[in-house]
N, C-alpha and C. Protein backbone atom coordinates (compact mmCIF):
# COMPACT_ATOMS: atom_id res chain seq x y z
N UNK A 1 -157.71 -114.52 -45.82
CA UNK A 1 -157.01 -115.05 -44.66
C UNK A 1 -157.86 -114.89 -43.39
N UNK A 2 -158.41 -113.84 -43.55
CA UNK A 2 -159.51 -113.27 -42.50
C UNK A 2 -160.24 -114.61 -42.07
N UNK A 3 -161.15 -114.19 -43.51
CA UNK A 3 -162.35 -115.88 -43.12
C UNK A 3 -161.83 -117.72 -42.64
N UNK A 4 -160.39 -117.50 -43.01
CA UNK A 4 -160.24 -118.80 -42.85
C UNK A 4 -159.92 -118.73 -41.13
N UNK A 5 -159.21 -117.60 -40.48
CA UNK A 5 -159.23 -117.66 -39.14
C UNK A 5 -160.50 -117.83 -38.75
N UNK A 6 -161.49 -117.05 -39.15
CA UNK A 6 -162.71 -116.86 -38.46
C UNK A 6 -163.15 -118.52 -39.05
N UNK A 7 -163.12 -119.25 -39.61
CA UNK A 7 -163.56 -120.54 -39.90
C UNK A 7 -162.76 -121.39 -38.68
N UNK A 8 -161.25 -121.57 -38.83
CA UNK A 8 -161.04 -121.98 -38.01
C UNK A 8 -161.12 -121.69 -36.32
N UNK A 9 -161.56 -120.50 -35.71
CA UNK A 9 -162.29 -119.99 -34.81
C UNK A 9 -163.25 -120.90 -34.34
N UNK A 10 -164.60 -120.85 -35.67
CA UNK A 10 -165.51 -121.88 -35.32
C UNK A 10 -165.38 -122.78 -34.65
N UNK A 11 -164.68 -123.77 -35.75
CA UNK A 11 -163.99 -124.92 -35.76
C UNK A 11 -164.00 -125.71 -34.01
N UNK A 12 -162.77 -124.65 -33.91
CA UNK A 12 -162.69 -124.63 -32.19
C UNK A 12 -163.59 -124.89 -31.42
N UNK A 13 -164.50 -123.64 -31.35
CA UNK A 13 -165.48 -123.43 -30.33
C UNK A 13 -166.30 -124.34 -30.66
N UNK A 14 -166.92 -125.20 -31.88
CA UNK A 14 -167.34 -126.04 -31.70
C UNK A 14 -166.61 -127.15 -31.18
N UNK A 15 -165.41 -127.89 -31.50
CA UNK A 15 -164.79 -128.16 -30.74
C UNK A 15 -165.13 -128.62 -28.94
N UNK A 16 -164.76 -126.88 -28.53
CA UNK A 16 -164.70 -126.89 -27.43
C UNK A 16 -166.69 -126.77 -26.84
N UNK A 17 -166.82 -126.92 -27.20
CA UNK A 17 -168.92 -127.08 -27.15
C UNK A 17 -169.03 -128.68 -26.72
N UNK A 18 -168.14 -129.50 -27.82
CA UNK A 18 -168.56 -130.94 -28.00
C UNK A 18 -167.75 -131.86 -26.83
N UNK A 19 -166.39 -131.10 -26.63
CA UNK A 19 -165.66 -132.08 -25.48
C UNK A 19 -166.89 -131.47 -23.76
N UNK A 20 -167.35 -130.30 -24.21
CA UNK A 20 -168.29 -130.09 -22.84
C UNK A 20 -169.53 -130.92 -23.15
N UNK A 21 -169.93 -131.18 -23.83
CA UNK A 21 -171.21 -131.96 -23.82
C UNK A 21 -170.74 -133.34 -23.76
N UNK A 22 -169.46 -134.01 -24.29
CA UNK A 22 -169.01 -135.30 -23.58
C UNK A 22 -168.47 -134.85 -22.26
N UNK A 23 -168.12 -133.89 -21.57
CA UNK A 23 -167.60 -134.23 -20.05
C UNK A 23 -169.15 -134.23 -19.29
N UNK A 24 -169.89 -133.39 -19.57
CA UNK A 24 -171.20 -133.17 -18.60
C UNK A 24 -171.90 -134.60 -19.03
N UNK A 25 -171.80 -135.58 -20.17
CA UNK A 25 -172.61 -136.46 -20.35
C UNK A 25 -172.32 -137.55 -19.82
N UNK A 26 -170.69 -137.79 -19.32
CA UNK A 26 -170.08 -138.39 -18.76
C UNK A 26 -170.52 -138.38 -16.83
N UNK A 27 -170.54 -137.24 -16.78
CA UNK A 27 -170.36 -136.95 -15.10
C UNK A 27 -171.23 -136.92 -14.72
N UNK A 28 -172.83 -137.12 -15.72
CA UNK A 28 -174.09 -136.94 -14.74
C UNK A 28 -174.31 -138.06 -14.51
N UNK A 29 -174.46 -138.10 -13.02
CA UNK A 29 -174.29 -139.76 -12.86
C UNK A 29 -175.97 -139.78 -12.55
N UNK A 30 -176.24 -141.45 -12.94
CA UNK A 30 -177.97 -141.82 -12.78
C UNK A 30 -178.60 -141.61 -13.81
N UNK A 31 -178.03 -140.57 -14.85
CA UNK A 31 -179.08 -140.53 -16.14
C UNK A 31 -178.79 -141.44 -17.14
N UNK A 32 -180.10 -141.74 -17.98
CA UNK A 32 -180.11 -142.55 -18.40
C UNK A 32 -179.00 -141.92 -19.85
N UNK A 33 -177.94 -142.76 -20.26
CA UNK A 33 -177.16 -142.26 -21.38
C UNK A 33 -177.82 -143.47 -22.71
N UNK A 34 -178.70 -143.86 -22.30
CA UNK A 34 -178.62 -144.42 -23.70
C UNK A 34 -179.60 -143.52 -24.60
N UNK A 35 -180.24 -143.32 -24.47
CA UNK A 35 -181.11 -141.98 -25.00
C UNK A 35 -180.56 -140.78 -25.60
N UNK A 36 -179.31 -140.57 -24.88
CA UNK A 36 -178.93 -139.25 -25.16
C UNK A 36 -177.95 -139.62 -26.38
N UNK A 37 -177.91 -138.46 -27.07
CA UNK A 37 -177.09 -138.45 -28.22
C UNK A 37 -175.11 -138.35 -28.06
N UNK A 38 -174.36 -139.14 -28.50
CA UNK A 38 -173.18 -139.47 -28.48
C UNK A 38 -172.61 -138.08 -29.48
N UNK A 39 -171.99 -137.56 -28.16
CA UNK A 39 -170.92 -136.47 -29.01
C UNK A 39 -169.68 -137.31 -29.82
N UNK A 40 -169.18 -136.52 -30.89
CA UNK A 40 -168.38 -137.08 -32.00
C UNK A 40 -167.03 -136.22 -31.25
N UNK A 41 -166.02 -137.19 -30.60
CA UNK A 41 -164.86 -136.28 -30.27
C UNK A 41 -164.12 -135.18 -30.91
N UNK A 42 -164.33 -134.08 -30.70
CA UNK A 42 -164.05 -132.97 -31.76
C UNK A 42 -163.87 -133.04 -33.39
N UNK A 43 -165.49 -133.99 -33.03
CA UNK A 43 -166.00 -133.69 -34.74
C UNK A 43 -164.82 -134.51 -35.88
N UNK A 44 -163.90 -135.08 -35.35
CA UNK A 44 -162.62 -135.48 -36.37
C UNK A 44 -162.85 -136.57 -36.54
N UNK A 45 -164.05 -137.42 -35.81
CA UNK A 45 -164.15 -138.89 -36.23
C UNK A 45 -164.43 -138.84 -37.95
N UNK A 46 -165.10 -137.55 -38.75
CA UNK A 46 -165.17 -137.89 -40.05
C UNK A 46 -164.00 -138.03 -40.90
N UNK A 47 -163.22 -136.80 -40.42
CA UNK A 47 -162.17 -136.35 -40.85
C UNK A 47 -161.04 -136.79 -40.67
N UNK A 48 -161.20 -138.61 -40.07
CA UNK A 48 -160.09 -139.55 -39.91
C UNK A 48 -159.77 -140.70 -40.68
N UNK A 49 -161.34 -140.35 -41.73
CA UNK A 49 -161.16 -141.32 -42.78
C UNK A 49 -160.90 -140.70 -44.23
N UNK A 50 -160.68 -139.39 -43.82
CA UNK A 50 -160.40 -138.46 -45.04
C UNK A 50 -159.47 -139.53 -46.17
N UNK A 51 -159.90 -139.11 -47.73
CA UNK A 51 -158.95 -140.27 -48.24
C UNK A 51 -157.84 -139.39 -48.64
N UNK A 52 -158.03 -137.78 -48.84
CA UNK A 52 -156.69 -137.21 -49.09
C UNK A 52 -156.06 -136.43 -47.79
N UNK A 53 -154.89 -136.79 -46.94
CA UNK A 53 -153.92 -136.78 -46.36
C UNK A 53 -153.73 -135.04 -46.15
N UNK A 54 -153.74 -134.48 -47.24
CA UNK A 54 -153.42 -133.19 -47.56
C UNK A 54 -154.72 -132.25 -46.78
N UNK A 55 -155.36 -132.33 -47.06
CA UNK A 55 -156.72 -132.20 -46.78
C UNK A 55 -156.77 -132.18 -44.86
N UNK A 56 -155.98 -133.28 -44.23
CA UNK A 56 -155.91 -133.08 -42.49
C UNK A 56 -154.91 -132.16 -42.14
N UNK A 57 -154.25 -132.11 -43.67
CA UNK A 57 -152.72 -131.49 -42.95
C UNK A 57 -152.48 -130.29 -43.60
N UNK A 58 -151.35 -129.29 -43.04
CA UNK A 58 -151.45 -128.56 -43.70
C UNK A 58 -149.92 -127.98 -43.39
N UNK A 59 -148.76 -127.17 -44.22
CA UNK A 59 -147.49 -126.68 -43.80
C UNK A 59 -147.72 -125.22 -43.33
N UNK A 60 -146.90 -124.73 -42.65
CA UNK A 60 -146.82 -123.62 -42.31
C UNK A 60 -146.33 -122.84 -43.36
N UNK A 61 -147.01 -121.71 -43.03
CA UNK A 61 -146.61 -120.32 -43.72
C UNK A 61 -145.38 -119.99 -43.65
N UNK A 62 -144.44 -119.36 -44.33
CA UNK A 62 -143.55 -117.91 -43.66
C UNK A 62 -143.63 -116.99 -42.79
N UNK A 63 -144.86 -116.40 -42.65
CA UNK A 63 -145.73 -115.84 -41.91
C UNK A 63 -145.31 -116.40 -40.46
N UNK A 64 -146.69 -117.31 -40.57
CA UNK A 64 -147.02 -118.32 -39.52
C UNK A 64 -145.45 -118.98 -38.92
N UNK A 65 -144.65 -119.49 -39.37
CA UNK A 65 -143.04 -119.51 -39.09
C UNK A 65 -142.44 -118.64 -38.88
N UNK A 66 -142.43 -117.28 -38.98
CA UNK A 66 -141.46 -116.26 -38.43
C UNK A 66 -142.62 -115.78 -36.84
N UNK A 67 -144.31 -116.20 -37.11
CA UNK A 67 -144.31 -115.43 -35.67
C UNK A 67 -144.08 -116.60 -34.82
N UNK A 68 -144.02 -118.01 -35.04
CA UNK A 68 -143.97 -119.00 -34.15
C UNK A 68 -142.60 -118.84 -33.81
N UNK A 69 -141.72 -118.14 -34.39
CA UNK A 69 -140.07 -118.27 -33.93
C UNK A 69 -139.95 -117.11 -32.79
N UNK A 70 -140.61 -116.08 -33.50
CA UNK A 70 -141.09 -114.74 -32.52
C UNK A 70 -141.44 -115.33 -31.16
N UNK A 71 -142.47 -116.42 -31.34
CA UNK A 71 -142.60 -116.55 -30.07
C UNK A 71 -141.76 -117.16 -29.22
N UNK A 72 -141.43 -117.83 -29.96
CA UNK A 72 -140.32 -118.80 -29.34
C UNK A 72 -139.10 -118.11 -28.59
N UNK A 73 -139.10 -117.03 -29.22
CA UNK A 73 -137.81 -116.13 -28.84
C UNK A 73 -138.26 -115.21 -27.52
N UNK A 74 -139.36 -114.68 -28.04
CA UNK A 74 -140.29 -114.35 -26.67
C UNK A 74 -140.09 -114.84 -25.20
N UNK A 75 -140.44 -116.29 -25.77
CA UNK A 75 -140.72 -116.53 -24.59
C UNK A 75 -139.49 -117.27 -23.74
N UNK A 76 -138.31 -117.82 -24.59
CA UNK A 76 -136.87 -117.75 -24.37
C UNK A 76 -136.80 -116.37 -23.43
N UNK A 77 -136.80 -115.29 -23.94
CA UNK A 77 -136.46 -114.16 -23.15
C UNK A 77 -137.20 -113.76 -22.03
N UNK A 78 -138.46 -114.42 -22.05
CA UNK A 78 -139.48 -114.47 -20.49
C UNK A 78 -138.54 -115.23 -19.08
N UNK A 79 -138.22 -116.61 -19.79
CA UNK A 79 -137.74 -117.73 -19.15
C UNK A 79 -136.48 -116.74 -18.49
N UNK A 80 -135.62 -116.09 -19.52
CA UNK A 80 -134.56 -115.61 -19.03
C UNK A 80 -134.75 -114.60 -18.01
N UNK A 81 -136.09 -113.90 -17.88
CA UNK A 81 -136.27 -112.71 -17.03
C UNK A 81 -137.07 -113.13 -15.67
N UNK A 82 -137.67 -114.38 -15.75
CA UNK A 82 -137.68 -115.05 -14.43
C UNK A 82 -136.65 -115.24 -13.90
N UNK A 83 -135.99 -116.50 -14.86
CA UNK A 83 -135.16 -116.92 -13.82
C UNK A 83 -134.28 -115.56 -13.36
N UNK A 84 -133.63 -114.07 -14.08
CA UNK A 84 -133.49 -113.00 -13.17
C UNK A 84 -133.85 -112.97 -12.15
N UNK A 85 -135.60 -113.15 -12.33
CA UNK A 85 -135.65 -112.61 -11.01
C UNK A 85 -135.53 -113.80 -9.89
N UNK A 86 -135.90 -114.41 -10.54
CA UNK A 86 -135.54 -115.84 -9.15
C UNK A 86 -134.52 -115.62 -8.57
N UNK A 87 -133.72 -115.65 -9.29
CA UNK A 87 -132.04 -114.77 -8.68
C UNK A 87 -132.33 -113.84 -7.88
N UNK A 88 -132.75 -112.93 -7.95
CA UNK A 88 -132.81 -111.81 -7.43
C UNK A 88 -133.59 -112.01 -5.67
N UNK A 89 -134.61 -112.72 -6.29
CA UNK A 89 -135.58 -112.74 -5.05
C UNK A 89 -134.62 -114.05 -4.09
N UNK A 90 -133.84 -114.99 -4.80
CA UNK A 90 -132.92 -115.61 -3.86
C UNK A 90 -131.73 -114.61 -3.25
N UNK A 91 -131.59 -113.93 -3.92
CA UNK A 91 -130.76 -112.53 -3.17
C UNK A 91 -131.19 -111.84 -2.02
N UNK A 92 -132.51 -111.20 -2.03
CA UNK A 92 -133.38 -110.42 -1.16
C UNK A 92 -133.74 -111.76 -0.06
N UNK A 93 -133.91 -113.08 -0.21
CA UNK A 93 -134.60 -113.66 0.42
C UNK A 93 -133.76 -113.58 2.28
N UNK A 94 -132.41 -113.52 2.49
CA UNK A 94 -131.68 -113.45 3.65
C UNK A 94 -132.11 -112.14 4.62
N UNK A 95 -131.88 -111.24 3.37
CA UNK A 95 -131.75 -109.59 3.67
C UNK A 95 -133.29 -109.75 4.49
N UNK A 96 -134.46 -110.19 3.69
CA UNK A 96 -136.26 -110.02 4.32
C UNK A 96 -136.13 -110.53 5.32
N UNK A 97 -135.42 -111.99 5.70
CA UNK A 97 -135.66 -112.46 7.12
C UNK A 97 -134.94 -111.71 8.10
N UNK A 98 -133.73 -110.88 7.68
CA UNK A 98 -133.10 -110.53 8.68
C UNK A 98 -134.06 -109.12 8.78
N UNK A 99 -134.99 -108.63 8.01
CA UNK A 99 -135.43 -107.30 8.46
C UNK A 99 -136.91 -107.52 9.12
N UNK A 100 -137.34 -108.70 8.90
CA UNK A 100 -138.35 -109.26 9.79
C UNK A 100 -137.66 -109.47 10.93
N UNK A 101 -136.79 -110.30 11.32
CA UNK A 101 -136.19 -110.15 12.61
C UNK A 101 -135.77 -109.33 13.51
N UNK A 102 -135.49 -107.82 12.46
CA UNK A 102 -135.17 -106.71 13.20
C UNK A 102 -136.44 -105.86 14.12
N UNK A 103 -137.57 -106.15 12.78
CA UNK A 103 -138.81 -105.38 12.83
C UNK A 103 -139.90 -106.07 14.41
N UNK A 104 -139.93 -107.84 14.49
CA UNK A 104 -139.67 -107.89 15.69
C UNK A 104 -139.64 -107.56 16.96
N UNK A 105 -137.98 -107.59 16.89
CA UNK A 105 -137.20 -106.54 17.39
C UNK A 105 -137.51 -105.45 18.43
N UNK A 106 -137.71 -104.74 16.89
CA UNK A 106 -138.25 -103.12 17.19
C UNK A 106 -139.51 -103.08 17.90
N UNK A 107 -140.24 -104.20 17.43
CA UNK A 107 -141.78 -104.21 17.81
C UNK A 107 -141.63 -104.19 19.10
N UNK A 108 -140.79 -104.68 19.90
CA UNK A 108 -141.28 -105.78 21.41
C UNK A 108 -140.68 -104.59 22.13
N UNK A 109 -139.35 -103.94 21.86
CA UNK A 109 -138.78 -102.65 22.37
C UNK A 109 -139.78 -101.73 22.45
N UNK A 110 -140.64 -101.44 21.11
CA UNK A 110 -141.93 -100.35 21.34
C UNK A 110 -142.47 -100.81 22.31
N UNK A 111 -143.38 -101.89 22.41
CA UNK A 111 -144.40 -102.38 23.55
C UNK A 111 -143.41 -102.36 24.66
N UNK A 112 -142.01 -102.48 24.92
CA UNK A 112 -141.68 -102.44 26.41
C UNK A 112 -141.55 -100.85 26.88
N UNK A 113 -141.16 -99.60 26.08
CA UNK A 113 -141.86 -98.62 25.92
C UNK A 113 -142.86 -98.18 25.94
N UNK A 114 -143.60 -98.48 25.61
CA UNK A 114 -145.11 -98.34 25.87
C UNK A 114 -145.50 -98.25 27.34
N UNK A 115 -144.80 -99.97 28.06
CA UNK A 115 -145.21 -100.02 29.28
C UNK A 115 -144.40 -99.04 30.31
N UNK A 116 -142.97 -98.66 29.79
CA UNK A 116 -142.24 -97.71 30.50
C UNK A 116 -143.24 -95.85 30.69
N UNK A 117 -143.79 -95.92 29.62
CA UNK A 117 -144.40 -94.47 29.34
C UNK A 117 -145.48 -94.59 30.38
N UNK A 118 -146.20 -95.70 30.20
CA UNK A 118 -147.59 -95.59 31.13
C UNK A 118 -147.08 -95.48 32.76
N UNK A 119 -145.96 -96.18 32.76
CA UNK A 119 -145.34 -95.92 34.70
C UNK A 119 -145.36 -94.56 34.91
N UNK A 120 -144.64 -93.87 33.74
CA UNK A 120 -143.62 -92.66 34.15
C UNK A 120 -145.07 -91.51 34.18
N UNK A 121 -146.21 -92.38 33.08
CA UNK A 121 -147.51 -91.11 33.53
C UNK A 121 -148.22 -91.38 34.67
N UNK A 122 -148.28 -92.44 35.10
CA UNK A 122 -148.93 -92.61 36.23
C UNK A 122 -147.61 -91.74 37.42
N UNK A 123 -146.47 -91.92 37.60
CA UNK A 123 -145.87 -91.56 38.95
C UNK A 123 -145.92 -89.88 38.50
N UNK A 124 -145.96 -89.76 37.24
CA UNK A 124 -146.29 -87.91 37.07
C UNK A 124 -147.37 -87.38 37.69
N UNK A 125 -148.21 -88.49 37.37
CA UNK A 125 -149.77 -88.12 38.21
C UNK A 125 -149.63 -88.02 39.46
N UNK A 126 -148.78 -89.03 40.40
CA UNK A 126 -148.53 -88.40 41.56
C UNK A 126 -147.85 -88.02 42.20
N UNK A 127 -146.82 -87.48 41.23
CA UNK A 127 -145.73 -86.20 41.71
C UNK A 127 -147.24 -84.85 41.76
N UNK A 128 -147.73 -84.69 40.68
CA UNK A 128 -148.30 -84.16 40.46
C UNK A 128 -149.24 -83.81 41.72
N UNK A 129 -149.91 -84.48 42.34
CA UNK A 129 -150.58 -84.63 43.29
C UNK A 129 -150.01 -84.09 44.70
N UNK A 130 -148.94 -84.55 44.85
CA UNK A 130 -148.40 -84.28 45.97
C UNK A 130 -147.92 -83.12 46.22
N UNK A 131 -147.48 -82.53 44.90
CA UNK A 131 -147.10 -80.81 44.76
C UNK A 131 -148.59 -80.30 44.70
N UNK A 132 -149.60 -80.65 44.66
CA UNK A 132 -151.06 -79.71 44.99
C UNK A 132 -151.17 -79.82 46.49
N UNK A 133 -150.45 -80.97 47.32
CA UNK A 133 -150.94 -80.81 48.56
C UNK A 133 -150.01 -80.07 48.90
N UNK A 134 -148.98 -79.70 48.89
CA UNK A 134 -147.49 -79.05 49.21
C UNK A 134 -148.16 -77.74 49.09
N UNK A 135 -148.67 -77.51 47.81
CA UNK A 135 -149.30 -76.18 47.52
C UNK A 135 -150.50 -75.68 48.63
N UNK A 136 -151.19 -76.60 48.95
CA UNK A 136 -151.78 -75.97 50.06
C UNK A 136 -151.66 -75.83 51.33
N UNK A 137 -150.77 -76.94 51.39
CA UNK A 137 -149.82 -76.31 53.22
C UNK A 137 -149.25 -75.19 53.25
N UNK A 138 -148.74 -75.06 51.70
CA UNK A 138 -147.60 -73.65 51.75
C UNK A 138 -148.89 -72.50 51.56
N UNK A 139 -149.90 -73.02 51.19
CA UNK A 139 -150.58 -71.44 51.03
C UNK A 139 -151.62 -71.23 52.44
N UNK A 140 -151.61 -72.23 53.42
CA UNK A 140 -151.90 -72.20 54.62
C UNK A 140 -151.11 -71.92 55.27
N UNK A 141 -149.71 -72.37 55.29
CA UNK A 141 -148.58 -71.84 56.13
C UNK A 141 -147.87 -70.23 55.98
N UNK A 142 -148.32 -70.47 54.53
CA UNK A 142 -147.49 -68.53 54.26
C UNK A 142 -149.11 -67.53 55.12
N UNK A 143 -150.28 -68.31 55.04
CA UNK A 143 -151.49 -67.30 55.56
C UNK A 143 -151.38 -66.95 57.11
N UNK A 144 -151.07 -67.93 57.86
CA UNK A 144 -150.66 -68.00 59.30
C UNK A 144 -149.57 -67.64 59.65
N UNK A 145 -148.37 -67.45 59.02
CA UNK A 145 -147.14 -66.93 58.98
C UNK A 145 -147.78 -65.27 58.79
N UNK A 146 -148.81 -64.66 57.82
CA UNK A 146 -148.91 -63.34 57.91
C UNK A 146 -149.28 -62.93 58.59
N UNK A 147 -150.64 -63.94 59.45
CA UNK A 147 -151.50 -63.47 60.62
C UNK A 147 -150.53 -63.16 62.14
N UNK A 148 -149.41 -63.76 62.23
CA UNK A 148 -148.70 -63.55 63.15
C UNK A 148 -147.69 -62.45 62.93
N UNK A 149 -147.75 -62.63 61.73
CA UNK A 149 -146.39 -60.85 61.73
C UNK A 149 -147.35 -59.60 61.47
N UNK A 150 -148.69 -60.17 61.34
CA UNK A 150 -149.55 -58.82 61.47
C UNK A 150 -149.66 -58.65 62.64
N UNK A 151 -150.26 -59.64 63.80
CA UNK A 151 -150.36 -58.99 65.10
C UNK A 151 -148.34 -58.87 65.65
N UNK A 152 -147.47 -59.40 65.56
CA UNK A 152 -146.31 -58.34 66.32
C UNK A 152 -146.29 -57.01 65.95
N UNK A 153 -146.43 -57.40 64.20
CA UNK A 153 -146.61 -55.78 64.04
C UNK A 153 -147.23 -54.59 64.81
N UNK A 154 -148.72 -55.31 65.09
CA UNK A 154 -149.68 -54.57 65.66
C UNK A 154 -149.13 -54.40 67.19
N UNK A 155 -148.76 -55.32 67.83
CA UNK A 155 -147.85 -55.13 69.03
C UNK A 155 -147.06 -54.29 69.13
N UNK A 156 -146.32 -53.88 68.19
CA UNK A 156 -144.94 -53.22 68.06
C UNK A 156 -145.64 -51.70 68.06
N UNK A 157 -146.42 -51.81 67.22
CA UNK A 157 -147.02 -50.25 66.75
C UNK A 157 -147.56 -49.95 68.73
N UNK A 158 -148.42 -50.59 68.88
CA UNK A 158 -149.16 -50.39 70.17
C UNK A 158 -148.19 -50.15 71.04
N UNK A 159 -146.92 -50.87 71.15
CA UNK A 159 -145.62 -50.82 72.25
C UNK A 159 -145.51 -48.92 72.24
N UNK A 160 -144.73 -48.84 70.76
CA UNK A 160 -144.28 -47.34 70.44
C UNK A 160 -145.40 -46.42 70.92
N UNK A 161 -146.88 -46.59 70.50
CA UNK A 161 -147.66 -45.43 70.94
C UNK A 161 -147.69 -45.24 72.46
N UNK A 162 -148.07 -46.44 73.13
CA UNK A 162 -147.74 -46.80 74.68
C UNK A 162 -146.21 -45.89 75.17
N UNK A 163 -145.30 -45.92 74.50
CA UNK A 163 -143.83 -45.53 75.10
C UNK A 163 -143.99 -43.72 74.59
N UNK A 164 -145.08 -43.59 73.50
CA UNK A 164 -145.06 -41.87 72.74
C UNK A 164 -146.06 -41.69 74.01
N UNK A 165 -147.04 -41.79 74.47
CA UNK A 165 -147.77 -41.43 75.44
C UNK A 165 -147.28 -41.53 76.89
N UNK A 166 -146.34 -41.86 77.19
CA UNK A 166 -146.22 -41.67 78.55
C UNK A 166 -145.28 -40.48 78.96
């Protein structure tokens, strides 16, 4: 059984050898085709004058009939698991646009966020700023505020020794 696959294997690939050497002999255009040798359409031009009938033809196996039903059933049950999913993906198909629409959405809200964040760091920057200048009036104003309660002090002290000495 082996060899006769592997025969009919051949078969084929020669076959499929001979319909390529008629398509390429066909399509080269400008060369001269009378020269060239005429492929025999998959070789069956002999085998069309066969005088026994039996000989082109041949019945199927049991075998060969239970896996062709196999397949058949196969692929019945493929058909059936597409069209599932066709179903299915006509199910999901509303739900995706509406979550693209959300996503969107969400997107354009981020980017108007985005632009809200960059305000709120820039006016931080100059809150920020303005409390460093605050900071140095107040640390100039608390320095001159001491220099003056140091000299009353010093006044005060000088008053009392002035009032202990007389």
């Amino acid at each position: 059984e082996l060899q006769a696959r592997y025969k009919d294997i051949r078969i084929l690939k020669r076959h499929v050898d001979e319909v390529n050497e008629l398509f390429l002999s066909h399509t080269a255009g400008g060369e001269s085709q009378a020269n060239a040798p005429q492929a025999a359409l998959f070789g069956l031009r002999e085998t069309a004058t066969v005088a026994n009938p039996e000989d082109a033809r041949r019945s199927l196996t049991a075998d060969e009939e239970e896996a062709l039903a196999s397949m058949k059933r196969r692929d019945a049950e493929l058909d059936q698991q597409v069209a599932e999913v066709g179903r299915v993906v006509e199910r999901l198909d509303p739900l995706a646009r509406q979550i693209g629409i959300t996503a969107e959405a969400q997107r354009l809200k981020a980017e108007n966020l985005g632009g809200d964040v960059e305000t709120a760091d820039k006016d931080l920057q100059q809150l920020n700023k303005r409390i460093s200048e605050v900071m140095k009036y107040e640390k100039n104003t608390n320095c001159c505020c001491q220099l003056v309660l140091l000299i009353v002090l010093l006044c005060c002290v000088g008053f009392v020794f002035q009032q202990l000495s007389l």
